[in-house]
C-alpha atoms as a PDB file:
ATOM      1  CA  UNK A   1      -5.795 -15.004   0.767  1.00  0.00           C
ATOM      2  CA  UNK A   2      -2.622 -14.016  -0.994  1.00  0.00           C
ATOM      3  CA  UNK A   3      -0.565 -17.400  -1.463  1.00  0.00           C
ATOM      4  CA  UNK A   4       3.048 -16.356  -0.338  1.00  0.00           C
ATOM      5  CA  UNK A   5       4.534 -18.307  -3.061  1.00  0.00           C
ATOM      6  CA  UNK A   6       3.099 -15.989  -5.710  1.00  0.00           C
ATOM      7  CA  UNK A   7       6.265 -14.957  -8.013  1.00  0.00           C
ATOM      8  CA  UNK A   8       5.133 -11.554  -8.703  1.00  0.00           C
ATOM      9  CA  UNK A   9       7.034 -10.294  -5.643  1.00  0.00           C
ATOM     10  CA  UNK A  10      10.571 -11.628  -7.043  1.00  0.00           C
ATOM     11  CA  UNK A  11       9.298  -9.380 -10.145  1.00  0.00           C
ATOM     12  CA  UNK A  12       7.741  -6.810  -7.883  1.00  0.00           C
ATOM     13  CA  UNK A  13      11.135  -6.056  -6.293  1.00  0.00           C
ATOM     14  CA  UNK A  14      13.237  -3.995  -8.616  1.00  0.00           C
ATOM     15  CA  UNK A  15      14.102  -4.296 -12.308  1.00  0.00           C
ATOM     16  CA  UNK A  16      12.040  -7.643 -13.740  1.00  0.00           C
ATOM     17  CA  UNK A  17      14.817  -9.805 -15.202  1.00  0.00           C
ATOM     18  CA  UNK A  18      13.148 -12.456 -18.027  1.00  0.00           C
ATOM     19  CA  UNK A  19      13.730 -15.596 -15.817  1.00  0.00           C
ATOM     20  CA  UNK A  20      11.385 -13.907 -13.144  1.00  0.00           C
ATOM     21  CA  UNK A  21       8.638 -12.703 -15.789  1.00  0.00           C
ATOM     22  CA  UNK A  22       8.612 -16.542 -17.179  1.00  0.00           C
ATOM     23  CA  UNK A  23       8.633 -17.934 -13.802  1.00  0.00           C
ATOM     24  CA  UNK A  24       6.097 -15.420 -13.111  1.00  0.00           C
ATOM     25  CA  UNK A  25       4.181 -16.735 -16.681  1.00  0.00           C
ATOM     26  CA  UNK A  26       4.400 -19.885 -15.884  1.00  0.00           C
ATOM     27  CA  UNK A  27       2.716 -19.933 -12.260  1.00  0.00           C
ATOM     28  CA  UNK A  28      -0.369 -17.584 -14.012  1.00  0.00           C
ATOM     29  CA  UNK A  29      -1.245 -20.527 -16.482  1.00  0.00           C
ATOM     30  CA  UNK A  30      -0.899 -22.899 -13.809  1.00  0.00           C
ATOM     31  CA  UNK A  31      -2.966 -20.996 -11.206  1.00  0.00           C
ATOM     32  CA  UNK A  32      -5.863 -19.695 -12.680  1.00  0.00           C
ATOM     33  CA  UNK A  33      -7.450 -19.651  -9.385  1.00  0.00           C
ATOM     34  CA  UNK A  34      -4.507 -18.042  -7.575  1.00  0.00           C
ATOM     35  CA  UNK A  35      -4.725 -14.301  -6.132  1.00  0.00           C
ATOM     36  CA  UNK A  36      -2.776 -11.350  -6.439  1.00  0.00           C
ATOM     37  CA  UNK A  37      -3.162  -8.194  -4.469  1.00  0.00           C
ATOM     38  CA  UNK A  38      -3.667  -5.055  -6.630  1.00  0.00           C
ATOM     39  CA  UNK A  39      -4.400  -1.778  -6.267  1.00  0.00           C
ATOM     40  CA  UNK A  40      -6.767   0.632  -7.826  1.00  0.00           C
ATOM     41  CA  UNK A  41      -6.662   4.730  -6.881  1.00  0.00           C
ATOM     42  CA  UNK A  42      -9.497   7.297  -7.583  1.00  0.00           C
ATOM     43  CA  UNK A  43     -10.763  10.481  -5.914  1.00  0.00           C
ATOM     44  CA  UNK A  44     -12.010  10.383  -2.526  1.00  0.00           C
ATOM     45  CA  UNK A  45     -14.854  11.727  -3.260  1.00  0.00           C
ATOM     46  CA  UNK A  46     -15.916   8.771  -5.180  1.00  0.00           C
ATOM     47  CA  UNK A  47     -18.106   6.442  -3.535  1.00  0.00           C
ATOM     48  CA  UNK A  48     -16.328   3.338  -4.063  1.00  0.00           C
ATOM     49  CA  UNK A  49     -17.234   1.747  -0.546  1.00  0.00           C
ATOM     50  CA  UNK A  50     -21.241   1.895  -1.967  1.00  0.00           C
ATOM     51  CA  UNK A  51     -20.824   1.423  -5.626  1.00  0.00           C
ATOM     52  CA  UNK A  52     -17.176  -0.591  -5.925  1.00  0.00           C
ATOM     53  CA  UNK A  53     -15.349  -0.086  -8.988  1.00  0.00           C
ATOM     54  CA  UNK A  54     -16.767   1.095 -11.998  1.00  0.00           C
ATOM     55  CA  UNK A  55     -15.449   0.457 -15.280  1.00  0.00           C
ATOM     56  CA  UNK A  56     -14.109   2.859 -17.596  1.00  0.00           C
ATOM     57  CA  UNK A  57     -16.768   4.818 -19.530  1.00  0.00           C
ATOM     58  CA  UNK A  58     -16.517   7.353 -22.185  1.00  0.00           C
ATOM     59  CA  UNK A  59     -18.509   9.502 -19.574  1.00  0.00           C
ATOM     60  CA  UNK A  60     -16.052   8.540 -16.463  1.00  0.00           C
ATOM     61  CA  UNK A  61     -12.689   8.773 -18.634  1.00  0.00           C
ATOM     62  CA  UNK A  62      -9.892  10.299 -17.138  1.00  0.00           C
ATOM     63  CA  UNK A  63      -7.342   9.330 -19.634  1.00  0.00           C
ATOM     64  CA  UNK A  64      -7.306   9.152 -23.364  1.00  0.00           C
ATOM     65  CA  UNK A  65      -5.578   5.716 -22.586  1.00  0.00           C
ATOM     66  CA  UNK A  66      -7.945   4.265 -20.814  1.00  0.00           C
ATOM     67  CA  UNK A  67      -9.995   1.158 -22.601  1.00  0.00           C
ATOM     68  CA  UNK A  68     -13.648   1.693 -21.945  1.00  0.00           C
ATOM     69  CA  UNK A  69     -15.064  -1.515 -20.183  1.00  0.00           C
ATOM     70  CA  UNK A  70     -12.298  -1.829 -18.239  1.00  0.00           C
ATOM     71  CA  UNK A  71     -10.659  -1.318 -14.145  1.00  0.00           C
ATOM     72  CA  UNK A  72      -7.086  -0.723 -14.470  1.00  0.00           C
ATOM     73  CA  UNK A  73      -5.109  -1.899 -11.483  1.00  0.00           C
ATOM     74  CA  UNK A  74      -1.330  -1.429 -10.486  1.00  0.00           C
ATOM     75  CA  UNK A  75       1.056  -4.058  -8.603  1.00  0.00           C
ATOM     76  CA  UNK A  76       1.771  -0.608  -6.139  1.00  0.00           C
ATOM     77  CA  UNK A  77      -0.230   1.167  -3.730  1.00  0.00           C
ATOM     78  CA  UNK A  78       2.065   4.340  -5.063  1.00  0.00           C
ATOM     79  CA  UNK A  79       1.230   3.962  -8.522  1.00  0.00           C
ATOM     80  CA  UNK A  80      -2.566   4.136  -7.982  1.00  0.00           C
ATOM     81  CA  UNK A  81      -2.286   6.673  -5.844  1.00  0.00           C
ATOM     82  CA  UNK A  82       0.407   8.713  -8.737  1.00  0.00           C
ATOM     83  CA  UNK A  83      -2.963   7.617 -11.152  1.00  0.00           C
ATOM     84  CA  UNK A  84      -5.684   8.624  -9.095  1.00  0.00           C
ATOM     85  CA  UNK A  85      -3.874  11.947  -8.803  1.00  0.00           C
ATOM     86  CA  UNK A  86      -3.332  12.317 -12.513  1.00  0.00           C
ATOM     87  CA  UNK A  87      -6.915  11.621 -13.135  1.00  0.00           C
ATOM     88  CA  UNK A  88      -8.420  13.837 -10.435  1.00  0.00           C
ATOM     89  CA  UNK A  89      -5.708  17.188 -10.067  1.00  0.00           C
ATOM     90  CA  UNK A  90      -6.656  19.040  -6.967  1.00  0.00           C
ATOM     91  CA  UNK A  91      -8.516  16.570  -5.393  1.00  0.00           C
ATOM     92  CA  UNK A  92      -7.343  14.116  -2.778  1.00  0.00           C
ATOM     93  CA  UNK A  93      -7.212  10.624  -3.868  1.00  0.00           C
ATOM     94  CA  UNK A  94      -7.395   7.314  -2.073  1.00  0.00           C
ATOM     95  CA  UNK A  95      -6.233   3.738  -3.200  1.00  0.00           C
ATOM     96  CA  UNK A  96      -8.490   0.415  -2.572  1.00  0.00           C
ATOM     97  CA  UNK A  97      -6.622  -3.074  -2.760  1.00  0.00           C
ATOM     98  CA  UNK A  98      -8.539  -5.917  -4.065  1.00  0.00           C
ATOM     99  CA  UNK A  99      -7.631  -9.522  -4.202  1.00  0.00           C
ATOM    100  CA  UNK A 100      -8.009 -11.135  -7.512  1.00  0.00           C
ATOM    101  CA  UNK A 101      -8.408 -14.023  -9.069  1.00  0.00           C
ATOM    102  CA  UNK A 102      -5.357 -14.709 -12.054  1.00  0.00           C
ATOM    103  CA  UNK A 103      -8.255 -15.638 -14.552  1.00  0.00           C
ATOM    104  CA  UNK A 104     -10.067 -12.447 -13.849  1.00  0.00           C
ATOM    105  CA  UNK A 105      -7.309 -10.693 -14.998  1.00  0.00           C
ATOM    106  CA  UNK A 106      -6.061  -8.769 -18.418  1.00  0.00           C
ATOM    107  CA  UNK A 107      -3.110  -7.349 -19.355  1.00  0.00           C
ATOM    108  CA  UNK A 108      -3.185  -3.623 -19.763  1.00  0.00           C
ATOM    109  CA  UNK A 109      -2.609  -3.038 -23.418  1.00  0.00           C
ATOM    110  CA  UNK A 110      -2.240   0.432 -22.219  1.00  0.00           C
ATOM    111  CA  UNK A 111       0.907   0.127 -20.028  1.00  0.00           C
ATOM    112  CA  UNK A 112       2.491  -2.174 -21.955  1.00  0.00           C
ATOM    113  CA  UNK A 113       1.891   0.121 -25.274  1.00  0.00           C
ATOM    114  CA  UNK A 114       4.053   2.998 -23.423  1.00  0.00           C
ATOM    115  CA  UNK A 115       6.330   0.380 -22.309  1.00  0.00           C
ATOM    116  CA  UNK A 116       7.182  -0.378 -26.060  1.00  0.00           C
ATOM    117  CA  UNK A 117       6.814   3.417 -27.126  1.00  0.00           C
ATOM    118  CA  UNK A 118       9.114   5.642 -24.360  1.00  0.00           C
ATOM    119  CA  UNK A 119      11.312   2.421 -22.473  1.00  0.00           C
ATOM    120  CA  UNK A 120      11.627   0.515 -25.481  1.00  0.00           C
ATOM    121  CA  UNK A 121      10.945  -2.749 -24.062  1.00  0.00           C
ATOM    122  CA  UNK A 122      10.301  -5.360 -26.368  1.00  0.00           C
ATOM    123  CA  UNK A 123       7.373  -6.487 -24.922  1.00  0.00           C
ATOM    124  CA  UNK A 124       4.384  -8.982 -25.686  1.00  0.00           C
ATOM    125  CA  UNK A 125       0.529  -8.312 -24.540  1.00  0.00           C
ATOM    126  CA  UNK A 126       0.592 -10.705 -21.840  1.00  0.00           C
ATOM    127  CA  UNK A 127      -0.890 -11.122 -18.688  1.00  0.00           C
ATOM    128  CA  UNK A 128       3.289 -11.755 -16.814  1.00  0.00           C
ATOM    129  CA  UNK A 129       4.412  -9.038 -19.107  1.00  0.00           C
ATOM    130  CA  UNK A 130       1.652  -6.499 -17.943  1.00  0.00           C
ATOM    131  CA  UNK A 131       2.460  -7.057 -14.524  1.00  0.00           C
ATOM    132  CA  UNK A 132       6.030  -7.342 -14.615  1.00  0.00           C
ATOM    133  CA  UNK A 133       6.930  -4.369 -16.739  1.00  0.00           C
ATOM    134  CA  UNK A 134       3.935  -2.349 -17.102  1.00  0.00           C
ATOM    135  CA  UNK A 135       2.768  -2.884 -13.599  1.00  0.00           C
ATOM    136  CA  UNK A 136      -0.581  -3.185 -13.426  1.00  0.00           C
ATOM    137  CA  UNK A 137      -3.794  -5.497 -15.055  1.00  0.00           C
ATOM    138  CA  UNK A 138      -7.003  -5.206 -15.901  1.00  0.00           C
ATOM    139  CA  UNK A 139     -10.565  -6.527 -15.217  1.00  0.00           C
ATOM    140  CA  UNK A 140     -13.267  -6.304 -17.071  1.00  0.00           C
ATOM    141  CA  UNK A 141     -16.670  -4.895 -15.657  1.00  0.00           C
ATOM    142  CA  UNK A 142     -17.157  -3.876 -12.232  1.00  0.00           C
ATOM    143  CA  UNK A 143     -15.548  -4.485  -9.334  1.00  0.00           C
ATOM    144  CA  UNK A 144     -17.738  -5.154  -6.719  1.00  0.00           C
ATOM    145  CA  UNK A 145     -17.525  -3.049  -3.338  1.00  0.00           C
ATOM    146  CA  UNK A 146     -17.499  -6.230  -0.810  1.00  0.00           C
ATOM    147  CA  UNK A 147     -13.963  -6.722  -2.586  1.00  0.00           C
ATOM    148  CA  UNK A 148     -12.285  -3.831  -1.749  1.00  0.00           C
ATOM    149  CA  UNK A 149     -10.030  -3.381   1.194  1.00  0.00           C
ATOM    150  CA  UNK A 150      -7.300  -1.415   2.698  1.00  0.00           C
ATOM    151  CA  UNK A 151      -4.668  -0.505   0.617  1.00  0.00           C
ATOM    152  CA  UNK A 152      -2.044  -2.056   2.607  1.00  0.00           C
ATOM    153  CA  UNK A 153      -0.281  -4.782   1.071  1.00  0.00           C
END
């Protein structure tokens, strides 16, 4: 499902230089329809194989960051598992993948916000620039169950 020319490896793979995160802009606005592998974390006692992934709610809010209406998703398994932990302390966690669709995807104002405030990146509030350098997206709504998978890449 994952097309292995998808660019956001090359950015994926250590410090995102600019010519990656345009090559990597360029290929989003020229395959809407093209999928990325993300990956969500939570607590495991969440029933996420039954219900799928629930959007951010002022009653299930686990950061102050976090936009209500929203799924937050990294680019690593280890960074959804280093959220899910945050979000639930002294409870085990467990990290879905889900393929997605470029055009179901937002940046995450969020990431990129503490990119600007504690790496001082100059960065924009795009959809390359969320993924490149804050490492993650977002979709909006749910997240159906029949979507999620094993959280190997």
């Amino acid at each position: 499902m994952i097309e292995t020319n998808n660019p956001l490896a090359e950015v994926a793979a250590g410090e995102a230089l600019p010519e990656a995160v345009l090559h990597l802009a360029r290929w989003l606005r020229a395959n809407p329809d093209g999928w990325l592998r993300l990956y969500h974390g939570t607590a495991a006692h969440v029933p996420v194989e039954t219900q799928g992934l629930l959007p951010t709610s002022t009653r299930r809010r686990n950061s102050l960051q976090s936009r209500n209406g929203y799924v937050s998703f990294s680019i690593f398994p280890g960074h959804a598992e280093m959220f899910a932990l945050l979000a639930f302390p002294r409870r085990s966690g467990t990290v879905c993948g889900v393929d997605l669709r470029d055009r179901e995807l937002v940046p995450d104002l969020d990431q990129l916000r503490n990119q600007r405030a504690w790496a001082e990146r100059s960065v924009k509030p795009t959809l390359a620039h969320g993924l490149a350098y804050g490492h993650g997206a977002q979709v909006r709504g749910a997240v159906s169950a029949t979507r999620l998978s094993s959280a190997t890449p």
